[in-house]
N, C-alpha and C. Protein backbone atom coordinates (compact mmCIF):
# COMPACT_ATOMS: atom_id res chain seq x y z
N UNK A 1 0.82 -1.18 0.00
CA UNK A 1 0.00 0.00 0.00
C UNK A 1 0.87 1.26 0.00
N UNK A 2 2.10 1.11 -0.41
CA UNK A 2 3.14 2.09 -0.51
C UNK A 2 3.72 2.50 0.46
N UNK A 3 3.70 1.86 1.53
CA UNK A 3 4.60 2.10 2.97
C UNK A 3 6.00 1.96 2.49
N UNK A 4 7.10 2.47 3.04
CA UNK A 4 8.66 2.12 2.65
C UNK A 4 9.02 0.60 3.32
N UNK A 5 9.61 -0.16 2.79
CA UNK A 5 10.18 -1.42 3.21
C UNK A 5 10.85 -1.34 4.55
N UNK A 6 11.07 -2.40 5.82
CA UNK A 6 11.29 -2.10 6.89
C UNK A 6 12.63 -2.68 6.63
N UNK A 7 13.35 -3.19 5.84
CA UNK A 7 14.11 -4.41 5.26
C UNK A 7 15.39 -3.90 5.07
N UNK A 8 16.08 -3.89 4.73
CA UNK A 8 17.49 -4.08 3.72
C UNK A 8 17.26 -4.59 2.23
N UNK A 9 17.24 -3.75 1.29
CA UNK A 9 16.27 -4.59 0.22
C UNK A 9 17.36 -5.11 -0.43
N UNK A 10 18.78 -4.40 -0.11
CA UNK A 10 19.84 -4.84 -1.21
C UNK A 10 20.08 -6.35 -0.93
N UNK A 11 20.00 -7.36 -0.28
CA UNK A 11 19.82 -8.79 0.10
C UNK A 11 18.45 -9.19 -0.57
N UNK A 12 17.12 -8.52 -0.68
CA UNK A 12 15.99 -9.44 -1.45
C UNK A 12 16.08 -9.74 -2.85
N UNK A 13 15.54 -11.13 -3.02
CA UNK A 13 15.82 -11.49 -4.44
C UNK A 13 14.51 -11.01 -5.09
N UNK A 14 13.34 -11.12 -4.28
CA UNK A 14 11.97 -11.32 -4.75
C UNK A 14 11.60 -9.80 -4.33
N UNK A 15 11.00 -9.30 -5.15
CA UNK A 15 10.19 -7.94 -5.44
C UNK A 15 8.70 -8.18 -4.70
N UNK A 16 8.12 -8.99 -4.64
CA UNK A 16 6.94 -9.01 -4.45
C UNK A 16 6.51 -8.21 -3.23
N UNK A 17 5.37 -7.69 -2.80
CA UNK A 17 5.18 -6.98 -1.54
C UNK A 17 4.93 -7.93 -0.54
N UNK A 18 3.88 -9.24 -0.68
CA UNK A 18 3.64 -10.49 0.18
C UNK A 18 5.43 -10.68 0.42
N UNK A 19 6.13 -11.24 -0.46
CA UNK A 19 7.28 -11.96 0.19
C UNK A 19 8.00 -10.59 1.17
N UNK A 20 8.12 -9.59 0.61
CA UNK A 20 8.80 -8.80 1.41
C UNK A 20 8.35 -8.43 3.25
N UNK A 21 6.49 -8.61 3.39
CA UNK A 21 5.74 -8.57 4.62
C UNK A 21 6.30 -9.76 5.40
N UNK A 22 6.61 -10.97 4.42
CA UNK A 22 7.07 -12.32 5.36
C UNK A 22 8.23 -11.66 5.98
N UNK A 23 8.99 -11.26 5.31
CA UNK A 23 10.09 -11.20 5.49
C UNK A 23 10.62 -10.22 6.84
N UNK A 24 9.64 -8.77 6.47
CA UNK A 24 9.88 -8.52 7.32
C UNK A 24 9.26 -9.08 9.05
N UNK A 25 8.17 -10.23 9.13
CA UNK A 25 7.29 -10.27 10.42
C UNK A 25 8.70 -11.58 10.47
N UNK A 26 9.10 -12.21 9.86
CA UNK A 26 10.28 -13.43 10.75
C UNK A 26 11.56 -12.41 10.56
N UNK A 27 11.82 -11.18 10.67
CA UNK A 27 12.82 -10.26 11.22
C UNK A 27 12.46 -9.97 12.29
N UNK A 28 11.27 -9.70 12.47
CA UNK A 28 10.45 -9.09 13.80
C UNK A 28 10.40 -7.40 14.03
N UNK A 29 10.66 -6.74 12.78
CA UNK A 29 10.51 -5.15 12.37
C UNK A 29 8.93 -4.25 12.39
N UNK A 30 8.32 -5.69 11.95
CA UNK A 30 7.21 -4.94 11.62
C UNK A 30 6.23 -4.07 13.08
N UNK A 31 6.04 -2.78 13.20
CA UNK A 31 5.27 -2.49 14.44
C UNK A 31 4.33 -2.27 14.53
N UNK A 32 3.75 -3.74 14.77
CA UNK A 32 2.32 -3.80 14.72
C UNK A 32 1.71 -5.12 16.37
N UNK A 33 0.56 -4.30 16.65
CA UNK A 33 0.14 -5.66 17.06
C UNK A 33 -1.33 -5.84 17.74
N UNK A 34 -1.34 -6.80 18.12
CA UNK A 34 -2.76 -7.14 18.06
C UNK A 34 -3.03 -7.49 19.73
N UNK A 35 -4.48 -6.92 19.49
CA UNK A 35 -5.33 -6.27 20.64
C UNK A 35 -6.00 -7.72 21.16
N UNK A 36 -5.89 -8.37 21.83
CA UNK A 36 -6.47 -9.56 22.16
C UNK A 36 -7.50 -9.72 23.59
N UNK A 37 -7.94 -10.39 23.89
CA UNK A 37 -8.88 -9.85 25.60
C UNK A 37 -7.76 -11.07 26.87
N UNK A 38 -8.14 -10.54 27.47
CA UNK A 38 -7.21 -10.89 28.69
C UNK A 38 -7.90 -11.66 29.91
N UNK A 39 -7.69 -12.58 30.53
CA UNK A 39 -8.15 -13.55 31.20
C UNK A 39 -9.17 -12.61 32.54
N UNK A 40 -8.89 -11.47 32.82
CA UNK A 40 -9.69 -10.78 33.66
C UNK A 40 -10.50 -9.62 33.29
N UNK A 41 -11.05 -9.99 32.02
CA UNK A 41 -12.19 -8.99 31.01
C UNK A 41 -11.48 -7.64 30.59
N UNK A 42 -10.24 -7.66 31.00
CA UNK A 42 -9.65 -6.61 29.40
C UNK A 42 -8.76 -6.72 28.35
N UNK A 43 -8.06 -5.93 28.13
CA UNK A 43 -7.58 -6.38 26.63
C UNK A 43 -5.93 -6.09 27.06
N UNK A 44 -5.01 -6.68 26.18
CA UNK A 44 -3.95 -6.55 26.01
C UNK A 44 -3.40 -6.29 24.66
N UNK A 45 -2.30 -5.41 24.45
CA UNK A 45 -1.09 -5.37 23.32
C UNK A 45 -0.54 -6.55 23.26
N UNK A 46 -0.48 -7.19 21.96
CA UNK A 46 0.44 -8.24 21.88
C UNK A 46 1.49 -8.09 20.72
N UNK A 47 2.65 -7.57 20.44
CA UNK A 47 3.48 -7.49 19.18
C UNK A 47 3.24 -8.92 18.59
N UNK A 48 3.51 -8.88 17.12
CA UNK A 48 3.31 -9.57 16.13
C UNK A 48 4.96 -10.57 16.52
N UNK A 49 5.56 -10.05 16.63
CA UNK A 49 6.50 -10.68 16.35
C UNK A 49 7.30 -11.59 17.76
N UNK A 50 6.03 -11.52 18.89
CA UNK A 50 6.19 -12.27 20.10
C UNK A 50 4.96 -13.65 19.70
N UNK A 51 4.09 -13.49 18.49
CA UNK A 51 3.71 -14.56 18.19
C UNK A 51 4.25 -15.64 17.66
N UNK A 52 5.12 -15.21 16.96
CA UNK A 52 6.55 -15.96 16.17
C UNK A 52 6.47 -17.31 16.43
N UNK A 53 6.03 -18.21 16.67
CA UNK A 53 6.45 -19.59 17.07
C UNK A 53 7.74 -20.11 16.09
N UNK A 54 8.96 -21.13 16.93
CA UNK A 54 9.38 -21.70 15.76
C UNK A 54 9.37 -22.57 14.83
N UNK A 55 8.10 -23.07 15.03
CA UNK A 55 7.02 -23.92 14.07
C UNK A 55 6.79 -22.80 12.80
N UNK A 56 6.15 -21.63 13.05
CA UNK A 56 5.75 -21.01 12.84
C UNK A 56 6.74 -20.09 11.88
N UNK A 57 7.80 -19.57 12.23
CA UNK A 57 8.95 -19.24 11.25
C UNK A 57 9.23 -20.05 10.64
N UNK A 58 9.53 -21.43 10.51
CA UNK A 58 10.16 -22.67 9.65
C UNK A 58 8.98 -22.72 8.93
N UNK A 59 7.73 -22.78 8.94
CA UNK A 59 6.51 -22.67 8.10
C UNK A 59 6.42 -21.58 7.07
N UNK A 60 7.13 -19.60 7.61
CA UNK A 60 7.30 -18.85 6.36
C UNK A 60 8.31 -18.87 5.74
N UNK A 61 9.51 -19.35 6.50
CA UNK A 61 10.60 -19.68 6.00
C UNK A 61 10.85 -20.49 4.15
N UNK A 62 9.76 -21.72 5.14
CA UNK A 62 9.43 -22.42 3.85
C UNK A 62 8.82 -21.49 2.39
N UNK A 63 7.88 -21.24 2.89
CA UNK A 63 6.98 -20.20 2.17
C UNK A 63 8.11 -19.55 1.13
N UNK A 64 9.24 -18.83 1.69
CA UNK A 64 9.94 -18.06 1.41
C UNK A 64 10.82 -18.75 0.16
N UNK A 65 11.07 -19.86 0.58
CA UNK A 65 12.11 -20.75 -0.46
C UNK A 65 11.47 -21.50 -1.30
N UNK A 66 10.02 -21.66 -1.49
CA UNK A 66 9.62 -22.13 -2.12
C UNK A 66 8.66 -20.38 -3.40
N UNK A 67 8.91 -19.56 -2.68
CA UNK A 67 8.57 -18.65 -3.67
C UNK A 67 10.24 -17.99 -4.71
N UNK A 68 11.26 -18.37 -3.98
CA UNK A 68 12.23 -17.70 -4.65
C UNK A 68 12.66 -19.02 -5.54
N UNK A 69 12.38 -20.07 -5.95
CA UNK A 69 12.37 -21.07 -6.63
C UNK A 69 11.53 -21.51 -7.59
N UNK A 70 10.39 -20.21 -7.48
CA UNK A 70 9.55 -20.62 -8.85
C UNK A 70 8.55 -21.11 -8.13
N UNK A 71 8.56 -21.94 -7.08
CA UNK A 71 7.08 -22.98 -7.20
C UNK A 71 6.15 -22.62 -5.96
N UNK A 72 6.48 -21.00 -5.27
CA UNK A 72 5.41 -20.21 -4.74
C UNK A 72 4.43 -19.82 -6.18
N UNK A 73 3.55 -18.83 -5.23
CA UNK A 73 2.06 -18.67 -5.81
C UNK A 73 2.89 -17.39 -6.66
């Protein structure tokens, strides 16, 4: 949506804006996060990038190597 890249772009191979968002949420740059409710009826901040599981990175990771190889979407 024309935001500037949070990245180092001179290292990306792939132009795309999706691969570049992966890229930046398994850096953990992106500052964003999500409002969730909290075990005693209010809400909490949660950064995006404390969701990270490492299931969860090895899953965009993948994502990642399978788009710079042709056989992403």
């Amino acid at each position: 949506m024309g935001s500037p890249p949070l990245i180092d772009m001179t290292s990306v191979k792939v132009y795309d804006p999706v691969y570049i968002a992966i890229l930046e949420l398994i850096n953990g740059v992106l500052p964003m996060s999500i409002l969730r409710p909290s075990g005693v009826g209010g809400h909490e901040l949660v950064p995006v990038n404390k969701l990270i599981t490492p299931e969860i990175r090895k899953y965009l990771e993948s994502i990642l190597a399978s788009w710079s190889t042709g056989l992403g979407i």
